[in-house]
Protein backbone atom coordinates (compact mmCIF):
# COMPACT_ATOMS: atom_id res chain seq x y z
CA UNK A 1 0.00 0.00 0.00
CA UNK A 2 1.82 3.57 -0.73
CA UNK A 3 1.85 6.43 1.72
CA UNK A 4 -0.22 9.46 1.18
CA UNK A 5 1.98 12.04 -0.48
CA UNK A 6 2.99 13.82 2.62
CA UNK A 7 4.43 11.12 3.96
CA UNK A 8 6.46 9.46 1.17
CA UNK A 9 10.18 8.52 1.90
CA UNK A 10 11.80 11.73 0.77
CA UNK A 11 9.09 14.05 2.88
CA UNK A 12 9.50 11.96 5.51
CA UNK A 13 13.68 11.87 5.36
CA UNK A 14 13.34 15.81 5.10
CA UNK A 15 11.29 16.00 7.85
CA UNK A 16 13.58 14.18 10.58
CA UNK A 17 16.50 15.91 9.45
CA UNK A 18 14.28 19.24 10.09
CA UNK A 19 13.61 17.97 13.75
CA UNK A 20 17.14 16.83 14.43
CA UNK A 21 17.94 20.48 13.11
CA UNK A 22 15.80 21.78 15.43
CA UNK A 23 16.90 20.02 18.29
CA UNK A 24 20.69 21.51 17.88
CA UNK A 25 19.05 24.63 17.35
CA UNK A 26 17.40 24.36 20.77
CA UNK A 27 20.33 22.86 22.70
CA UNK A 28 22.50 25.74 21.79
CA UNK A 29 19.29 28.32 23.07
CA UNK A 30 19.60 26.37 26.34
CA UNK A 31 23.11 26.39 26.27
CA UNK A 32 24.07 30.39 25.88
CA UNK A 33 27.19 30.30 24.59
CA UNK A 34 27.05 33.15 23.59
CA UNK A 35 31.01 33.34 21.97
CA UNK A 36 29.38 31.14 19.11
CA UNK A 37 26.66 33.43 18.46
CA UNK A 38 27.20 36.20 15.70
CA UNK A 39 24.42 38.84 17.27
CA UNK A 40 26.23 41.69 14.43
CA UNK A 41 24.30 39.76 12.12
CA UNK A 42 21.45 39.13 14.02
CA UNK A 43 20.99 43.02 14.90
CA UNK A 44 21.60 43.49 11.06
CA UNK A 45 18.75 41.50 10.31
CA UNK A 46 16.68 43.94 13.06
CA UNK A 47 17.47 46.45 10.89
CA UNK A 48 16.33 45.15 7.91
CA UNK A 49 13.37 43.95 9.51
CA UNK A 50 12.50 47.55 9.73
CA UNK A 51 13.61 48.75 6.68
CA UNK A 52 13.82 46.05 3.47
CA UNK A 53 12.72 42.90 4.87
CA UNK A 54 13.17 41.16 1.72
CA UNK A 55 17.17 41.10 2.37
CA UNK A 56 16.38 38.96 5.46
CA UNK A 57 14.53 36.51 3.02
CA UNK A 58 17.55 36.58 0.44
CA UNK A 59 20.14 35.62 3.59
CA UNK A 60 17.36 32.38 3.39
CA UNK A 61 17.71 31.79 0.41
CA UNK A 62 21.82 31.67 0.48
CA UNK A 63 21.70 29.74 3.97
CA UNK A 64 19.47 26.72 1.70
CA UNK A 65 22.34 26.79 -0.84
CA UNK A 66 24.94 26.54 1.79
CA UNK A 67 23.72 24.68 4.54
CA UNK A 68 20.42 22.89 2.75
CA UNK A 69 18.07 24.73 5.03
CA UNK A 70 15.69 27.60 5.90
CA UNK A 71 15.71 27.49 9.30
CA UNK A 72 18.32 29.77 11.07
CA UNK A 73 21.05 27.77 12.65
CA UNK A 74 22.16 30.55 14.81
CA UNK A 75 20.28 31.01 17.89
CA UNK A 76 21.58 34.54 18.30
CA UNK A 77 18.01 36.69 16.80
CA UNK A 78 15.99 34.54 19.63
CA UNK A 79 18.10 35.86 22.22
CA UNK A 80 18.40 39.75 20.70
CA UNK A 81 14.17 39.79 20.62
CA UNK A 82 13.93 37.98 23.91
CA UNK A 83 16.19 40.52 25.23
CA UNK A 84 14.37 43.76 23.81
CA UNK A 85 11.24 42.35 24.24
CA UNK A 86 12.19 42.23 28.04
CA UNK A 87 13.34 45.67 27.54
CA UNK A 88 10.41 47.49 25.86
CA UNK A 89 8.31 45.80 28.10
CA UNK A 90 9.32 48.15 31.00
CA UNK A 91 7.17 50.83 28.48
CA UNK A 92 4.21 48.67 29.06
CA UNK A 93 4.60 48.07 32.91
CA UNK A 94 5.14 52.34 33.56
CA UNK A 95 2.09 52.48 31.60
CA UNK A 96 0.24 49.79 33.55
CA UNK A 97 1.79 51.36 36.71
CA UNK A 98 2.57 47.92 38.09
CA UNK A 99 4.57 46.77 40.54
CA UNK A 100 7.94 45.16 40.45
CA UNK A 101 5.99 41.75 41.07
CA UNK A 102 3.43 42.67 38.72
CA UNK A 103 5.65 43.77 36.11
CA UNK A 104 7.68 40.35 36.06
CA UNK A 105 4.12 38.25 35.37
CA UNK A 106 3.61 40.60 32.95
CA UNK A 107 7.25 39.99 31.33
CA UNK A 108 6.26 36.22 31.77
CA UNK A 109 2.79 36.25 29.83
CA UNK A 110 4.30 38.56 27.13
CA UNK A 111 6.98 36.00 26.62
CA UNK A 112 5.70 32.77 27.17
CA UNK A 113 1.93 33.39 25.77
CA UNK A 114 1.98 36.55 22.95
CA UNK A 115 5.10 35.89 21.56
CA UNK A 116 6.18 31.81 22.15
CA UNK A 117 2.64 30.98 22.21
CA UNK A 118 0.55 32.60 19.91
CA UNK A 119 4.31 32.53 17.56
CA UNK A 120 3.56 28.19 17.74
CA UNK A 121 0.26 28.56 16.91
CA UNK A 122 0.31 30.71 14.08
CA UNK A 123 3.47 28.55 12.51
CA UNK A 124 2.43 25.72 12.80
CA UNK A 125 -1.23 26.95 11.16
CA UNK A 126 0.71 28.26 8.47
CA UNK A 127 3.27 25.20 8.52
CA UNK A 128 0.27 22.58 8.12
CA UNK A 129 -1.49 25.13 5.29
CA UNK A 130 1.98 25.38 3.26
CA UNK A 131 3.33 21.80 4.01
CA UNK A 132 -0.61 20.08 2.54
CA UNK A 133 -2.30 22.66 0.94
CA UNK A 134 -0.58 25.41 -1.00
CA UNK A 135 2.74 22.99 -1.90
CA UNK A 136 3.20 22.30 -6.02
CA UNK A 137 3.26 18.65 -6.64
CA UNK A 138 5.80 18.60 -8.54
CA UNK A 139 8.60 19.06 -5.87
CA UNK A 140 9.61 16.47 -3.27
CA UNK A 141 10.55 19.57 -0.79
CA UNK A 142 8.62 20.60 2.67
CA UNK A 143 8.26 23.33 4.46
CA UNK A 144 10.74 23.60 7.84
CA UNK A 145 8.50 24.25 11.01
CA UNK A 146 11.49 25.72 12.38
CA UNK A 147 11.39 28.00 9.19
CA UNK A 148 7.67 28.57 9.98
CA UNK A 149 8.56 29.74 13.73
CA UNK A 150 11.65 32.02 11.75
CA UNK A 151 8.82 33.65 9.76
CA UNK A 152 7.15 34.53 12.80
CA UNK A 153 9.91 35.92 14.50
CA UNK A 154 11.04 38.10 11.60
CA UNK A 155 7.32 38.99 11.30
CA UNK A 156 7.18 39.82 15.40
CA UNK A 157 9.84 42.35 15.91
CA UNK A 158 8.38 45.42 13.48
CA UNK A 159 4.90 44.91 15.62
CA UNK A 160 7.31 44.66 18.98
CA UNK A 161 8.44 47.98 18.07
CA UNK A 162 5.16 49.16 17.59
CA UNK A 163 3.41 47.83 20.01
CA UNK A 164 5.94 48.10 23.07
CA UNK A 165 8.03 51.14 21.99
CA UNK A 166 5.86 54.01 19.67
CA UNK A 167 2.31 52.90 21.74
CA UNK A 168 3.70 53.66 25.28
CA UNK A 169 5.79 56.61 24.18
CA UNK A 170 2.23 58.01 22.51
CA UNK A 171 0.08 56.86 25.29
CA UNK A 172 -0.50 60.10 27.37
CA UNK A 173 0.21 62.36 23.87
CA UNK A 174 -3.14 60.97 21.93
CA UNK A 175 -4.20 57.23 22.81
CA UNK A 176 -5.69 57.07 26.14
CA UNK A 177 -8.69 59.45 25.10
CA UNK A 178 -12.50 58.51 24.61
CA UNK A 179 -12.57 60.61 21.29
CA UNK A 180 -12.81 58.81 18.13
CA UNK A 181 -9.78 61.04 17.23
CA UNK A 182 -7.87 58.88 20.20
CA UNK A 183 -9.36 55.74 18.86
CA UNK A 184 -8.32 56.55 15.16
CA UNK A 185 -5.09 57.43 15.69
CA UNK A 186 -4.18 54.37 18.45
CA UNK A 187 -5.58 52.07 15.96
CA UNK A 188 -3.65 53.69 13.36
CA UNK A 189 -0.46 51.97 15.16
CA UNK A 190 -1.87 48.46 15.34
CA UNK A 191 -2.84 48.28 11.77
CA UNK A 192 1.13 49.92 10.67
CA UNK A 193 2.12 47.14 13.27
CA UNK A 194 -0.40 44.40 12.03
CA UNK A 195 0.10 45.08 8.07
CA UNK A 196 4.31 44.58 8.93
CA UNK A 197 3.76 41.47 10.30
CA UNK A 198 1.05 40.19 7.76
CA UNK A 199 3.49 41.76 4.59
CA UNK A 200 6.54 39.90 6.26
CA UNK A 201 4.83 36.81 6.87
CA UNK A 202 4.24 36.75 3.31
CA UNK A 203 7.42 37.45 2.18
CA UNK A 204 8.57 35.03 4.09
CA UNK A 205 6.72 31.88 1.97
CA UNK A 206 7.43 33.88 -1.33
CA UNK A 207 10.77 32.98 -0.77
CA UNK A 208 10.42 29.41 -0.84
CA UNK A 209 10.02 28.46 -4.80
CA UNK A 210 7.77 25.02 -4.03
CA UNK A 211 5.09 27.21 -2.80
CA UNK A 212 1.94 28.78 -4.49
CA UNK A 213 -0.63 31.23 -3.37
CA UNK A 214 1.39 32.43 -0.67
CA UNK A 215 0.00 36.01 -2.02
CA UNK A 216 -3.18 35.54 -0.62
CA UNK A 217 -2.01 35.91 3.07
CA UNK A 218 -1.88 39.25 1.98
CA UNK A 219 -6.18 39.51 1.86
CA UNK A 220 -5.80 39.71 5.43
CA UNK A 221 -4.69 43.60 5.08
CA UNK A 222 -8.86 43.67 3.79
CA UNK A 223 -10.48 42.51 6.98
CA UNK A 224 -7.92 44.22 9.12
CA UNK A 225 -9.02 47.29 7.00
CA UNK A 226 -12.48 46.80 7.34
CA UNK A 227 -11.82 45.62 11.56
CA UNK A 228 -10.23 49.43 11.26
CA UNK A 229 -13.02 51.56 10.12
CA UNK A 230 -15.50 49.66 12.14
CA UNK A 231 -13.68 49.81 15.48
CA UNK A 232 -13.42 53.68 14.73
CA UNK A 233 -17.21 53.96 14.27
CA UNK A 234 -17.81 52.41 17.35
CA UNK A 235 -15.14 54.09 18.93
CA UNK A 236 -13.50 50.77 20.38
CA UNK A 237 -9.74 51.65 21.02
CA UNK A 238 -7.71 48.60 20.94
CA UNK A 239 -4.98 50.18 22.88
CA UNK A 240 -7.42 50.60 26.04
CA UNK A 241 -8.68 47.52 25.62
CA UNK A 242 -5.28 45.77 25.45
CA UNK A 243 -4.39 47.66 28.72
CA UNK A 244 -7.53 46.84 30.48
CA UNK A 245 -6.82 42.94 29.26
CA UNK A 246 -3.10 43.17 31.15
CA UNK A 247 -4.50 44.88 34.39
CA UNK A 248 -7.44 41.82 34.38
CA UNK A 249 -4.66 38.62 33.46
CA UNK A 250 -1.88 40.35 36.12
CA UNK A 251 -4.32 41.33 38.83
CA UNK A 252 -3.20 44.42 39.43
């Protein structure tokens, strides 16, 4: 009897080398050594996050030609966002006004649930969709899940910066307001913050060649633009409500 096409021999061969790959990759996380890291690159690769995020795509493309994989090897961009993610989160905690306790179960649930959780979930949704759905038939390739968790890292910083850096420095200035001027222009930042990570998502699966239709992750910008206008009739500001969300999971 033959295997379902997902699971013939040479998926199947690619996909245990991917998970011994990603075991390495999480022993030298756990690790830290550090002296084998190159964070230059990895804070290059902020930068381009923020400015042409299809370079960062490119370095993927050379690391499959050199190394025959997507998947960074180099732990070294984990522990750069871990570490500003800590940092910016200090924004978030003098906005919250919470305590020192309060501001370290915040630091955990930012960590552990937004960014590791909800990071898993959404790559291994889009994992499954480009590893069964979307991939030509023609190739005998598969789609990393450690690539998958990349894209959502890359994708996660811009919105970190957002999010944890512009929102708290604009807080008091024009977000925490009940006009629908506050609302618009606090929502304004989520969607710049939403439409990075949805636009580097997608460049992210454009770069693999044994894909197709990886342009239609960009027809989320249309219901986030359409979540916009409605959330600025009803004068719902996502900001506040984030806040208020915080304040109710820390108990504080």
């Amino acid at each position: 009897m033959s295997l379902p096409t997902h699971l013939s021999d040479g998926n199947w061969i690619c996909q245990k080398e991917s998970i011994s790959r990603q075991y390495k990759f999480l022993r030298r996380i756990i690790k830290l050594k550090f002296n084998q890291m190159d964070f230059q690159y990895a804070a290059w690769q902020m930068i381009y996050l923020l400015t042409t995020p299809s370079r960062v795509y490119k370095n993927s493309q050379i690391r499959k030609h050199t190394k025959n994989q997507w998947a960074r090897d180099d732990p070294a961009f984990m522990v750069l966002l871990s570490a500003f993610l800590a940092a910016s989160s200090i924004l978030f905690a003098v906005i919250l006004k919470l305590s020192v306790s309060g501001f370290f179960k915040f630091l955990l649930w930012v960590v552990f649930i937004d960014f590791i959780g909800v990071g898993l979930l959404i790559a291994g949704i889009c994992w499954y969709a480009c590893s069964y759905l979307t991939k030509r038939d023609d190739t005998g390739q598969s789609v990393e899940f450690g690539y998958s968790f990349d894209v959502h890292c890359n994708a996660f910083f811009p919105i970190l910066v957002v999010m944890h850096v512009v929102q708290p420095l604009c807080w008091h200035i024009f977000i925490d307001g009940d006009s629908r001027v506050a609302t618009f222009l606090g929502n304004s930042l989520w969607v710049i913050g939403i439409v990075s990570y949805i636009y580097i998502t997608f460049l992210g699966y454009a770069a693999l060649p044994y894909l197709r239709g990886s342009e239609k992750i960009l027809y989320l910008i249309a219901i986030l633009a359409f979540s916009f206008i409605f959330s600025v009739v009803i004068n719902a500001n996502w900001g506040r409500h984030l806040i208020n969300f915080y304040r109710y999971r820390i108990g504080e």
